[in-house]
N, C-alpha and C. Protein backbone atom coordinates (compact mmCIF):
# COMPACT_ATOMS: atom_id res chain seq x y z
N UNK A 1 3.08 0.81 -16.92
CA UNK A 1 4.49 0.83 -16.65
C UNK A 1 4.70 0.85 -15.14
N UNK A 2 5.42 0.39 -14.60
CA UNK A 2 5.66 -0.08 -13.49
C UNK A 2 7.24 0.26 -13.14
N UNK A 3 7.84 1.14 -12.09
CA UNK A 3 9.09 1.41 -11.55
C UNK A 3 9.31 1.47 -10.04
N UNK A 4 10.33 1.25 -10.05
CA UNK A 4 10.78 1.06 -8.46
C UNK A 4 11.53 2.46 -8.04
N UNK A 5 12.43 3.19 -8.97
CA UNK A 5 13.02 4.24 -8.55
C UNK A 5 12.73 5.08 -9.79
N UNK A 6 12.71 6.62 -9.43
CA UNK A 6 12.08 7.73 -10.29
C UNK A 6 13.30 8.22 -10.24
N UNK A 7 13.79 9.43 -11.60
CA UNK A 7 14.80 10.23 -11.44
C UNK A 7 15.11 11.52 -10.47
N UNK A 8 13.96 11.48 -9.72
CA UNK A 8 14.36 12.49 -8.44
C UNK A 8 14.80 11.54 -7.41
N UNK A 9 15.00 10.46 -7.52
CA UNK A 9 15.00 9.41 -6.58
C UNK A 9 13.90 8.94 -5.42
N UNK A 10 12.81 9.16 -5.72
CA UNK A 10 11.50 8.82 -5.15
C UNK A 10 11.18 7.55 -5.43
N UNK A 11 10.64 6.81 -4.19
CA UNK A 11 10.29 5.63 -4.40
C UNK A 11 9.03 5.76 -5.29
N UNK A 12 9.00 4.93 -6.19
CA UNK A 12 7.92 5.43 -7.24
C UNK A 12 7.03 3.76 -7.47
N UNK A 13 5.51 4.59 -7.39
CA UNK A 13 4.51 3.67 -7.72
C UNK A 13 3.95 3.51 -8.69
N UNK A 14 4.23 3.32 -9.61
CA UNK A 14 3.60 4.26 -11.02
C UNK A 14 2.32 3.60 -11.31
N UNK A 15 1.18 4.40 -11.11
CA UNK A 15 -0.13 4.39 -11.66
C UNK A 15 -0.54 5.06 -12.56
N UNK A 16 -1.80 5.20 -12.86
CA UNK A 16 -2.46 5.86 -14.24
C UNK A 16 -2.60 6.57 -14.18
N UNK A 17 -2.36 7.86 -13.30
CA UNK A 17 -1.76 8.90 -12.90
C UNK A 17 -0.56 10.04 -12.66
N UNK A 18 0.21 9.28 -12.33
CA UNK A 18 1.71 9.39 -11.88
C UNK A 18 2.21 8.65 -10.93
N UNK A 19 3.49 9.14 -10.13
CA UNK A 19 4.07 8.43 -9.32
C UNK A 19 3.82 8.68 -8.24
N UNK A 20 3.60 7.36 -7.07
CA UNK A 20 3.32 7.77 -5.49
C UNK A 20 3.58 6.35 -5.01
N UNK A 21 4.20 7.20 -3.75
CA UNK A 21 4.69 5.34 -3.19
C UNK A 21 4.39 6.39 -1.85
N UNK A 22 3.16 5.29 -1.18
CA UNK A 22 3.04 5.52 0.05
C UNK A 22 2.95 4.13 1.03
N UNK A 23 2.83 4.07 2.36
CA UNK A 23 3.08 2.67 3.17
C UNK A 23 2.85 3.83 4.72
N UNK A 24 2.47 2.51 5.45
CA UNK A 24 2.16 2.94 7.33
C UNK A 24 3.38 2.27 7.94
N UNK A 25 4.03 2.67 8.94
CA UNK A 25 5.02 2.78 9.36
C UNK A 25 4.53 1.07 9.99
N UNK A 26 5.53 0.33 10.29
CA UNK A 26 6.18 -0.63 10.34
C UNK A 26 7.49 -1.44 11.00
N UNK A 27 7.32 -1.32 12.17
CA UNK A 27 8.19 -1.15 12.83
C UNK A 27 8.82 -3.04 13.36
N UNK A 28 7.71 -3.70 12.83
CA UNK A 28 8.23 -4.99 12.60
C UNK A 28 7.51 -5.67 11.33
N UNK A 29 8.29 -5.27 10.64
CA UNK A 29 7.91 -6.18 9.20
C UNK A 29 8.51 -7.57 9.10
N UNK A 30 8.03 -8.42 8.52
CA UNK A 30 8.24 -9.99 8.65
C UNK A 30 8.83 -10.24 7.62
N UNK A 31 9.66 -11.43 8.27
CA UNK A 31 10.94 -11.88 7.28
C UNK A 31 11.15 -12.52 5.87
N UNK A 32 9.50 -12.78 5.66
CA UNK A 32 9.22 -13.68 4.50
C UNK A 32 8.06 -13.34 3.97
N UNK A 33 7.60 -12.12 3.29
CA UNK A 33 6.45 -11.78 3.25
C UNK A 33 6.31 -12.75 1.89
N UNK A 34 4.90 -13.18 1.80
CA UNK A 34 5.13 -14.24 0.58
C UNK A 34 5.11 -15.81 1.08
N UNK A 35 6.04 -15.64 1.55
CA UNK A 35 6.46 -17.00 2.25
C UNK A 35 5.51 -17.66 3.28
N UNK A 36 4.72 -16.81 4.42
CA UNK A 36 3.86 -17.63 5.22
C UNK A 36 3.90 -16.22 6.05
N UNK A 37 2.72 -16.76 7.02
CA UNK A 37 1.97 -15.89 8.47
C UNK A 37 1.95 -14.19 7.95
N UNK A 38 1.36 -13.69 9.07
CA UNK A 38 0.70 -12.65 9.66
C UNK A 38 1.58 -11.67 10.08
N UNK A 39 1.76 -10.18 9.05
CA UNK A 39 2.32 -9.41 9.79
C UNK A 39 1.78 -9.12 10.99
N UNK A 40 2.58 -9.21 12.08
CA UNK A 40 2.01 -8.66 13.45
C UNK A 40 1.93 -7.86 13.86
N UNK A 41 0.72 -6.85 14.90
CA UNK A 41 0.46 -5.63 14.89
C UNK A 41 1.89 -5.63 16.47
N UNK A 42 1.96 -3.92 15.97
CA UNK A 42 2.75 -3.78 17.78
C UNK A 42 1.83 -1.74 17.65
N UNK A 43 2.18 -1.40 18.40
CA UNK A 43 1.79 -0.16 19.33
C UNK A 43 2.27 1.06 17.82
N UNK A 44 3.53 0.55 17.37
CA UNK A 44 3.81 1.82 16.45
C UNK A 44 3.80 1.19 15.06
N UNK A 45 2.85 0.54 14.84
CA UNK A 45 2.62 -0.46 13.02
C UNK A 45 1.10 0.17 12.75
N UNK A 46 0.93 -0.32 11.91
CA UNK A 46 -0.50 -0.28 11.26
C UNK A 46 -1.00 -1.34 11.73
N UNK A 47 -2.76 -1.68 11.94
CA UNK A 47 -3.21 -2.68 12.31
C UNK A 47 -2.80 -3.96 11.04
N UNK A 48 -2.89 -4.91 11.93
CA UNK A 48 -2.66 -6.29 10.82
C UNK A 48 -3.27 -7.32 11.56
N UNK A 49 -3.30 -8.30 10.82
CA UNK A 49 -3.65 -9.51 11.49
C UNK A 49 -4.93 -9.95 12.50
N UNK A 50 -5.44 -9.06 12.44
CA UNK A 50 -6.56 -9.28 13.52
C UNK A 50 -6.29 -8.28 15.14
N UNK A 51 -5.58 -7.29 15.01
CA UNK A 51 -4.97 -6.85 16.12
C UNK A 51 -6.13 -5.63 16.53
N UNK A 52 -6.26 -4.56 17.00
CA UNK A 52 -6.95 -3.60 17.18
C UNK A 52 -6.51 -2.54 16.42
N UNK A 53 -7.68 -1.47 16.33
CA UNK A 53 -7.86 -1.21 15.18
C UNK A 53 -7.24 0.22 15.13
N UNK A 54 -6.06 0.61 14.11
CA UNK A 54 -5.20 1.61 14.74
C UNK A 54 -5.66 2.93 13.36
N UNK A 55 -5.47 3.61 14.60
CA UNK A 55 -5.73 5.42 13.98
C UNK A 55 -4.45 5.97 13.13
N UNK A 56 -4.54 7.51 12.53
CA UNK A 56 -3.64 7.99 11.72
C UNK A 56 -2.45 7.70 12.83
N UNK A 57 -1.80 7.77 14.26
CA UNK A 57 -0.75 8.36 15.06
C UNK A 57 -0.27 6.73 14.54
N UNK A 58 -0.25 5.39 14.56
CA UNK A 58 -0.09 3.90 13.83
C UNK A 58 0.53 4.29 12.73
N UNK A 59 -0.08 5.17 11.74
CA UNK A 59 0.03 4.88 10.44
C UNK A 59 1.09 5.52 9.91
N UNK A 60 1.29 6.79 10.80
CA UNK A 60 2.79 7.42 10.64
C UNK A 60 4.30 6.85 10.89
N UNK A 61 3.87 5.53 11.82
CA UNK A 61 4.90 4.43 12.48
C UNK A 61 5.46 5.74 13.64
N UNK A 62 4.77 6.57 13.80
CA UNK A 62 5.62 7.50 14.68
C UNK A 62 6.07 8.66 14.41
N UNK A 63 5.84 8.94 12.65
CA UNK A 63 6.82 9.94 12.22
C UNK A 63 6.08 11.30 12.69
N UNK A 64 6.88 12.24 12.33
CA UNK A 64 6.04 13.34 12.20
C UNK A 64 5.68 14.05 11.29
N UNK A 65 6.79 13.71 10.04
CA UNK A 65 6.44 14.50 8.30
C UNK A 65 7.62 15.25 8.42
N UNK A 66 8.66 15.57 9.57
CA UNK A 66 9.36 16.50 9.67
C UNK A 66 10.98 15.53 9.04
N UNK A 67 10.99 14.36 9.22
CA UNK A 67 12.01 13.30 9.03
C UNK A 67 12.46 13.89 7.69
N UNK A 68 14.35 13.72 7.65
CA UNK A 68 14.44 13.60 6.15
C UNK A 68 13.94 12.84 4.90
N UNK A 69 13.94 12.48 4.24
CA UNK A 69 12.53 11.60 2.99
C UNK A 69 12.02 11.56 3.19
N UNK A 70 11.18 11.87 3.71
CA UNK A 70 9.80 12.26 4.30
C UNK A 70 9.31 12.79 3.22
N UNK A 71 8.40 12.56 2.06
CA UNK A 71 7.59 13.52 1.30
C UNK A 71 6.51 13.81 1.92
N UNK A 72 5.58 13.05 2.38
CA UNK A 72 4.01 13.26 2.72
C UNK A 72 3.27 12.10 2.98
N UNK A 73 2.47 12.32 3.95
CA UNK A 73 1.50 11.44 4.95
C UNK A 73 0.21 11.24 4.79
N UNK A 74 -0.31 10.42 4.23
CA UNK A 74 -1.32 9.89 4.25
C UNK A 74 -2.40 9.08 4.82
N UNK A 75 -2.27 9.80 5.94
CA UNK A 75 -3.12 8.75 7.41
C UNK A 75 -4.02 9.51 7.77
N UNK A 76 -4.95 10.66 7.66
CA UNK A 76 -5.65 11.04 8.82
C UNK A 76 -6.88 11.09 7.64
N UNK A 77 -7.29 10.27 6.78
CA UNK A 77 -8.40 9.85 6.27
C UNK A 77 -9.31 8.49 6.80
N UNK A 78 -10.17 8.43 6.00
CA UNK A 78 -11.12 7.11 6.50
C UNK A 78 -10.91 5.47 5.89
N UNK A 79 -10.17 5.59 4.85
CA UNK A 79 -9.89 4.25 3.90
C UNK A 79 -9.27 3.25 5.12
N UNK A 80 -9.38 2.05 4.48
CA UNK A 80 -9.23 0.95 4.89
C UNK A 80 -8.82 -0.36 4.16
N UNK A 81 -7.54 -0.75 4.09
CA UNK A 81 -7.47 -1.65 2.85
C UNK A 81 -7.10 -2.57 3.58
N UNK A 82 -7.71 -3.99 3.56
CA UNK A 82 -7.11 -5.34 4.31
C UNK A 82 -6.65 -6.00 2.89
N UNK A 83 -5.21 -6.21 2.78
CA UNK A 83 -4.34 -6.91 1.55
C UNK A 83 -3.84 -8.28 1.98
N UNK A 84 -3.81 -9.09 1.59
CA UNK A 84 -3.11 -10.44 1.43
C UNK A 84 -2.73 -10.71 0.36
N UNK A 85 -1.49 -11.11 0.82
CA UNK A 85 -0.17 -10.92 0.15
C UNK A 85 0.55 -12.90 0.15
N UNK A 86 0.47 -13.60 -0.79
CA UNK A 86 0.35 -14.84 -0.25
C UNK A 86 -0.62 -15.15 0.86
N UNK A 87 0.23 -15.15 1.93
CA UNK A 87 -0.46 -15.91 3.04
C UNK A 87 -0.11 -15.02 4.15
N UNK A 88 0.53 -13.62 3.64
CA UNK A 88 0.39 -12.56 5.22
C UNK A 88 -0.09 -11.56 4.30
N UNK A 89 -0.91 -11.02 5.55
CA UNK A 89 -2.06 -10.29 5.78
C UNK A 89 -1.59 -9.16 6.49
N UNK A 90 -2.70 -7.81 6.22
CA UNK A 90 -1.87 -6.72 6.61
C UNK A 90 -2.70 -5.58 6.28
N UNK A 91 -3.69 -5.29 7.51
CA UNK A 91 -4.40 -3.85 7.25
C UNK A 91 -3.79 -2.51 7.75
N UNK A 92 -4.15 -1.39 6.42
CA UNK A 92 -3.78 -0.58 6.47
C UNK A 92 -4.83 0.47 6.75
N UNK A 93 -4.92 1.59 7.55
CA UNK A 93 -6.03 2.09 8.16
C UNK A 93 -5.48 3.86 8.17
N UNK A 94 -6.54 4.61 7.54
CA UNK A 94 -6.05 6.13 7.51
C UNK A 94 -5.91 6.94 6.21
N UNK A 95 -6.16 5.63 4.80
CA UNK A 95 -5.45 5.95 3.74
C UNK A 95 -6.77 7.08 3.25
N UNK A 96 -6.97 7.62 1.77
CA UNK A 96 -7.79 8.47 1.49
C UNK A 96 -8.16 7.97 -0.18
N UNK A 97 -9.43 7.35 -0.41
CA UNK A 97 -9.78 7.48 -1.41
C UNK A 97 -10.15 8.41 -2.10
N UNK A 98 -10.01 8.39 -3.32
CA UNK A 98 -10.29 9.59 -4.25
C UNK A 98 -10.96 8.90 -5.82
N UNK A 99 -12.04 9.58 -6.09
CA UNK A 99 -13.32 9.49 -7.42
C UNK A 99 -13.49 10.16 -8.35
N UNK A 100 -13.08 10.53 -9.23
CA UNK A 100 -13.95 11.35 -10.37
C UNK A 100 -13.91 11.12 -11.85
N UNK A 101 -15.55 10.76 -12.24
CA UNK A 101 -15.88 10.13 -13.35
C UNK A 101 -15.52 8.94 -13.62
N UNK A 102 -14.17 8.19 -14.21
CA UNK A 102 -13.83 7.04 -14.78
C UNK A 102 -12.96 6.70 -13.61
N UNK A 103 -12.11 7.69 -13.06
CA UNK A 103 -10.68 7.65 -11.80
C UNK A 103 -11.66 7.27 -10.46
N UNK A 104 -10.51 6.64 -10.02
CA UNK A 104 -11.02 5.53 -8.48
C UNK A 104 -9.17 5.16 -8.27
N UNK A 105 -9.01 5.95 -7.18
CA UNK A 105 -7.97 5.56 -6.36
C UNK A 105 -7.56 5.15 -5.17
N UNK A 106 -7.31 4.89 -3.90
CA UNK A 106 -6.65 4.91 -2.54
C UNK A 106 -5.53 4.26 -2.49
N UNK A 107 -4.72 5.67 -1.40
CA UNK A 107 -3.78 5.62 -1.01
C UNK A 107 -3.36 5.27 0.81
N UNK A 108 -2.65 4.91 1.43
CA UNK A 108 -2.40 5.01 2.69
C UNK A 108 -1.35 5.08 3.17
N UNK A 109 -0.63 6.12 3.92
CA UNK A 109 0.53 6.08 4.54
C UNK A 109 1.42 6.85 4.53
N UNK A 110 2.69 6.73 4.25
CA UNK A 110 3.78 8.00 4.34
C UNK A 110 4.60 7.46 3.26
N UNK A 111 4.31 8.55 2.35
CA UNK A 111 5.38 8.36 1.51
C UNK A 111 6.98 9.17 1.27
N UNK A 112 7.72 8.20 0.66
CA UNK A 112 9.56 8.56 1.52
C UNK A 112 10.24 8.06 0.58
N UNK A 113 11.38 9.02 0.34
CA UNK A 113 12.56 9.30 -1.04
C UNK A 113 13.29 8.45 -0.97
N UNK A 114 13.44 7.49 -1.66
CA UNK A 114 14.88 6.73 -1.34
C UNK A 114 15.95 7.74 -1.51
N UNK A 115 16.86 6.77 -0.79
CA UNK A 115 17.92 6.81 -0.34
C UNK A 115 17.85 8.28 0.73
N UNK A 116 16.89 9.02 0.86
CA UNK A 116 17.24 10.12 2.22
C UNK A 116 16.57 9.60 3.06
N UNK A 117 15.61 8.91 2.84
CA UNK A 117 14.70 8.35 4.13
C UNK A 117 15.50 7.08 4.86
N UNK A 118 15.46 7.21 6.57
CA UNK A 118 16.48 6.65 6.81
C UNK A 118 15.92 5.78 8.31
N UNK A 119 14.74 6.12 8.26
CA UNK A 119 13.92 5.92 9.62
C UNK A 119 13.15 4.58 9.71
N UNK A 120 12.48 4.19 10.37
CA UNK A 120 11.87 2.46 10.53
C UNK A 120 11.18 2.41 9.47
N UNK A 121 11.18 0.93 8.87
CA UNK A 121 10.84 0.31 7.99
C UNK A 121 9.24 0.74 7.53
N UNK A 122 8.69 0.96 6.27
CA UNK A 122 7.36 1.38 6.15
C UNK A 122 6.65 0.10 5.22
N UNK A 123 6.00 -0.27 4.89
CA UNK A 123 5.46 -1.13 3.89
C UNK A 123 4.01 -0.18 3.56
N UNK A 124 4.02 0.04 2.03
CA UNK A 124 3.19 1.19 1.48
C UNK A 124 2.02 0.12 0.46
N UNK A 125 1.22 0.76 -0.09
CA UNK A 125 0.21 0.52 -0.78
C UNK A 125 -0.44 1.87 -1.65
N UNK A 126 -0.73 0.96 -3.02
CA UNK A 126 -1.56 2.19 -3.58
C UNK A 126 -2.31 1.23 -5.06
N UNK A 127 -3.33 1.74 -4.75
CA UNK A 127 -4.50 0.99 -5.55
C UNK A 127 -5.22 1.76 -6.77
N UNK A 128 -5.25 1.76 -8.54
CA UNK A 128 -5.84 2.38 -8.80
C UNK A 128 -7.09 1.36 -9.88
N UNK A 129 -8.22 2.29 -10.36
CA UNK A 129 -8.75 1.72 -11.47
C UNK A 129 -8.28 2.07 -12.99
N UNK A 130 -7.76 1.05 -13.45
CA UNK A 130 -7.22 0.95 -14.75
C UNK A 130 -8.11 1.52 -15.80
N UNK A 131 -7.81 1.90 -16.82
CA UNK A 131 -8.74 2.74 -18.26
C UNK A 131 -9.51 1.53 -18.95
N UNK A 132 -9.32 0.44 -18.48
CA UNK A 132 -10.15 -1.01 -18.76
C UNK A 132 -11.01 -1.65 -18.04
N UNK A 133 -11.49 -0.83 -16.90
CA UNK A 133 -12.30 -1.07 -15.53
C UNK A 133 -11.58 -2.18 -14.90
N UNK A 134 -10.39 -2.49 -14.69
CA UNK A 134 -9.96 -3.69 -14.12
C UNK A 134 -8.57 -2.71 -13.44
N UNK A 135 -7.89 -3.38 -12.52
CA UNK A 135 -7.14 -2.66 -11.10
C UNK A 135 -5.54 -2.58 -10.84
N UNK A 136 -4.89 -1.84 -10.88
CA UNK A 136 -3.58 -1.80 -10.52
C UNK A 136 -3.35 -1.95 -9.02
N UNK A 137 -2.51 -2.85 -8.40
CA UNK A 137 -2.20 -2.74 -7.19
C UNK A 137 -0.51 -2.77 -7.05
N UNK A 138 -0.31 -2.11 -6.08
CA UNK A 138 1.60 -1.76 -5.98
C UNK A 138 1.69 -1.92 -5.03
N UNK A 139 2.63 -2.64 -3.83
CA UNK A 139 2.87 -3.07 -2.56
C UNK A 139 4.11 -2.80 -2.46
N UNK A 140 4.26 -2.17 -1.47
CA UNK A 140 5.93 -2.70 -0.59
C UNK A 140 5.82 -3.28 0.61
N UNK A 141 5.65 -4.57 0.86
CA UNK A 141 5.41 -5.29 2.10
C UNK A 141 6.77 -6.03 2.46
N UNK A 142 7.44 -5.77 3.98
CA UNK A 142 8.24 -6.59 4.64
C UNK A 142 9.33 -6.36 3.74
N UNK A 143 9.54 -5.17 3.11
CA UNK A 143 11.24 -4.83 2.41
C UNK A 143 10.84 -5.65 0.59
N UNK A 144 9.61 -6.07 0.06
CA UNK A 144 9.40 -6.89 -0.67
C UNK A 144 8.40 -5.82 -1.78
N UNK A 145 8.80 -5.75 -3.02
CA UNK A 145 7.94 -5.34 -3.94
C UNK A 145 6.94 -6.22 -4.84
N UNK A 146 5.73 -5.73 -4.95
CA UNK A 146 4.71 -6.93 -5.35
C UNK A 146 4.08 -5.47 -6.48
N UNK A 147 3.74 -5.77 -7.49
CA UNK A 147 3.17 -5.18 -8.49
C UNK A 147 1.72 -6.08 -8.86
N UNK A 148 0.71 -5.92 -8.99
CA UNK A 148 -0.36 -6.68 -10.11
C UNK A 148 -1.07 -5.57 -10.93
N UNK A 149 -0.79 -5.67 -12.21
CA UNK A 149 -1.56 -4.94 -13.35
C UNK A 149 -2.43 -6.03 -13.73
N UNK A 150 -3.78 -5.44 -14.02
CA UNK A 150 -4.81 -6.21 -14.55
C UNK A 150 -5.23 -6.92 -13.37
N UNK A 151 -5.26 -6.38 -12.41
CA UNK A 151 -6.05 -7.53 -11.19
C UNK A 151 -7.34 -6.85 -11.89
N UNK A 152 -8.36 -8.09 -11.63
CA UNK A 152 -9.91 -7.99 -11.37
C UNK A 152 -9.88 -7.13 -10.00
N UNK A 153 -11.49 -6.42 -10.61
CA UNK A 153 -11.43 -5.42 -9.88
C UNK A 153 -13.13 -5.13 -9.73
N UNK A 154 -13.75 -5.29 -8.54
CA UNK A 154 -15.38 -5.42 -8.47
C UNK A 154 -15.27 -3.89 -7.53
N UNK A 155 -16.17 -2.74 -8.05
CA UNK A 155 -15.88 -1.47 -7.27
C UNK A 155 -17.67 -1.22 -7.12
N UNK A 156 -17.81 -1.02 -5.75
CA UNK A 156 -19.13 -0.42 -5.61
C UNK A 156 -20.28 0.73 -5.96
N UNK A 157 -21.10 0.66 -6.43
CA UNK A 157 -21.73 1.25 -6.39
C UNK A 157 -21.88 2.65 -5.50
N UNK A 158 -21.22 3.78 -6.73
CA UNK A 158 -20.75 4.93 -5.51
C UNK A 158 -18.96 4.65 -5.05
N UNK A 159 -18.31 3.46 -5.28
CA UNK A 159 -16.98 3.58 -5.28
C UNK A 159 -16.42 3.83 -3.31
N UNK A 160 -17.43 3.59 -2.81
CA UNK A 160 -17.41 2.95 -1.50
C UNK A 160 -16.43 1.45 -1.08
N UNK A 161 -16.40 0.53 -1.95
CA UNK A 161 -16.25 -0.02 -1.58
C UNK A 161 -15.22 -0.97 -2.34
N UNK A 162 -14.32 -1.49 -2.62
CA UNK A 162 -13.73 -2.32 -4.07
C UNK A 162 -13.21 -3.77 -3.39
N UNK A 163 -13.28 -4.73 -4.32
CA UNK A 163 -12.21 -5.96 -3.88
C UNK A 163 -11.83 -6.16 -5.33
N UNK A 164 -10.30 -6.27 -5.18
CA UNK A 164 -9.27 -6.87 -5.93
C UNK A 164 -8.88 -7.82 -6.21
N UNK A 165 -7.82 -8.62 -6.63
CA UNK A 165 -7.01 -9.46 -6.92
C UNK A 165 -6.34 -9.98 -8.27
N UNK A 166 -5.61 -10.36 -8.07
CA UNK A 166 -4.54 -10.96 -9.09
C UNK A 166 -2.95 -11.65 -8.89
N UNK A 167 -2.42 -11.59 -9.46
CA UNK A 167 -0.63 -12.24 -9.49
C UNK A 167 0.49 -11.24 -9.45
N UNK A 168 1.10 -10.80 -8.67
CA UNK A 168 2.44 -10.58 -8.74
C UNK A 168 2.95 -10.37 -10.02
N UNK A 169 3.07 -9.43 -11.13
CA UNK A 169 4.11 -9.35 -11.98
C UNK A 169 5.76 -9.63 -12.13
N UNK A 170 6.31 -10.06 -13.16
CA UNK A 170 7.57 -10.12 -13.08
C UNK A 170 8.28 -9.55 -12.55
N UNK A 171 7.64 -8.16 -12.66
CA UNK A 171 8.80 -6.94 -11.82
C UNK A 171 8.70 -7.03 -10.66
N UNK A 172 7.65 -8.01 -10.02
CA UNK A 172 8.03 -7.91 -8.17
C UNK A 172 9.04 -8.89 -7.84
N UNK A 173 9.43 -8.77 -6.61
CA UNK A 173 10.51 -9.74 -5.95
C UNK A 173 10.18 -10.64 -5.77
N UNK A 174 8.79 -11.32 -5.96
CA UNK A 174 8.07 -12.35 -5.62
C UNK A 174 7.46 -12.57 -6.40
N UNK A 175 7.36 -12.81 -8.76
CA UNK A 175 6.55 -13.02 -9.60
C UNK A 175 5.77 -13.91 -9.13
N UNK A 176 4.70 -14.02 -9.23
CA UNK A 176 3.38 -14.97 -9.36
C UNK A 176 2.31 -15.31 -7.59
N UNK A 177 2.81 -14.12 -6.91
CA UNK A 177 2.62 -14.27 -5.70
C UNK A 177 1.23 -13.30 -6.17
N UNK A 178 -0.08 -14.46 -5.32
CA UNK A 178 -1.14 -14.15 -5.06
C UNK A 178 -1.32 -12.73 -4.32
N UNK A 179 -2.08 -12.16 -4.91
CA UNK A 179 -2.30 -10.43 -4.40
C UNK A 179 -3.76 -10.10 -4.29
N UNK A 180 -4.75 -9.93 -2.96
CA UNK A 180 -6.10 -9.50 -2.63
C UNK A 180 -5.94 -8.31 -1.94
N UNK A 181 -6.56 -7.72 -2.08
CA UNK A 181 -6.97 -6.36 -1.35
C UNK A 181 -8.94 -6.23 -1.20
N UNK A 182 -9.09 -5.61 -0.21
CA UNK A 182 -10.28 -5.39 0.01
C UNK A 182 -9.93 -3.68 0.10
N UNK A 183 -11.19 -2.79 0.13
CA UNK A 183 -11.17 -1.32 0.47
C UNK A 183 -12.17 -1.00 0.42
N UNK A 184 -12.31 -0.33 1.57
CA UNK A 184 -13.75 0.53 2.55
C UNK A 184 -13.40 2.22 2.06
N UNK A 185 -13.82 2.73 1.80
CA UNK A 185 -13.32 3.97 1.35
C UNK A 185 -14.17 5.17 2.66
């Protein structure tokens, strides 16, 4: 099951777990995600595109956790997810994987309530392993929701390491839009 808004009004990611919508701050998200090019890195984004390679202070876009919608921050881990999204691209750096037994997750970024959160644009991610060994991925890239249930899903030995992919579900703003993720845990 897949939702965009929860009844506390949380932006909601819904995995095989529960709900979490997290994203790295973003302070120029691109106008057509889907559509063509390279989110571009700047000083207060997450790395993208080939830019240099940015720490948790990037991934907050600046925040501090203290902002209204502000739930919680997810940057000062080791994960690493490079996603392509159509044809823009967009690493996220800081997130925190998590393992046990059948469960394989990562998350990255700051996650924030709709409608109280009111601060620069975030584009979030959250990746899990499905009860069928195959992968859920949830995006909010460039103001744009992208869902894939049932992406293929190749996870390393030890869970170090995963690559993804699949299609855009109906429920994104963009059905049938190509969805890869890589992750370094």
């Amino acid at each position: 099951m897949v939702g965009k808004t929860g009844a506390a009004g949380v932006a909601l990611l819904i995995m095989a777990v529960g709900p979490l919508a997290v994203g790295c701050g973003n302070a120029a998200s691109p106008s057509g995600a889907g559509a063509g090019g390279t989110v571009a890195a700047s000083p207060a984004a997450g790395s993208s595109g080939g830019g240099a390679k940015a720490g948790p202070a990037a991934c907050t876009g600046g925040l501090t956790g203290s902002e209204p919608g502000v739930v919680q921050m997810v940057c000062d881990g080791t994960a690493t997810v490079h996603l392509q999204v159509g044809s823009v691209t967009k690493s996220f750096v800081g997130g925190q994987c998590h393992s046990a037994g059948d469960f394989w997750s990562v998350t990255a970024g700051v996650i924030t309530q709709v409608g109280a959160y009111k601060g620069p644009p975030v584009d979030v991610v959250s990746i899990n392993k499905n009860s069928s060994g195959g992968g859920s991925i949830q995006v909010l890239l460039g103001g744009k929701n992208y869902f894939v249930d049932g992406a293929s899903l190749t996870l390393s030995e030890g869970a170090k390491t995963a690559h993804l992919q699949g299609k855009a579900t109906a429920q994104s703003d963009v059905p049938g839009a190509a969805v890869t993720a890589d992750v370094a845990c």
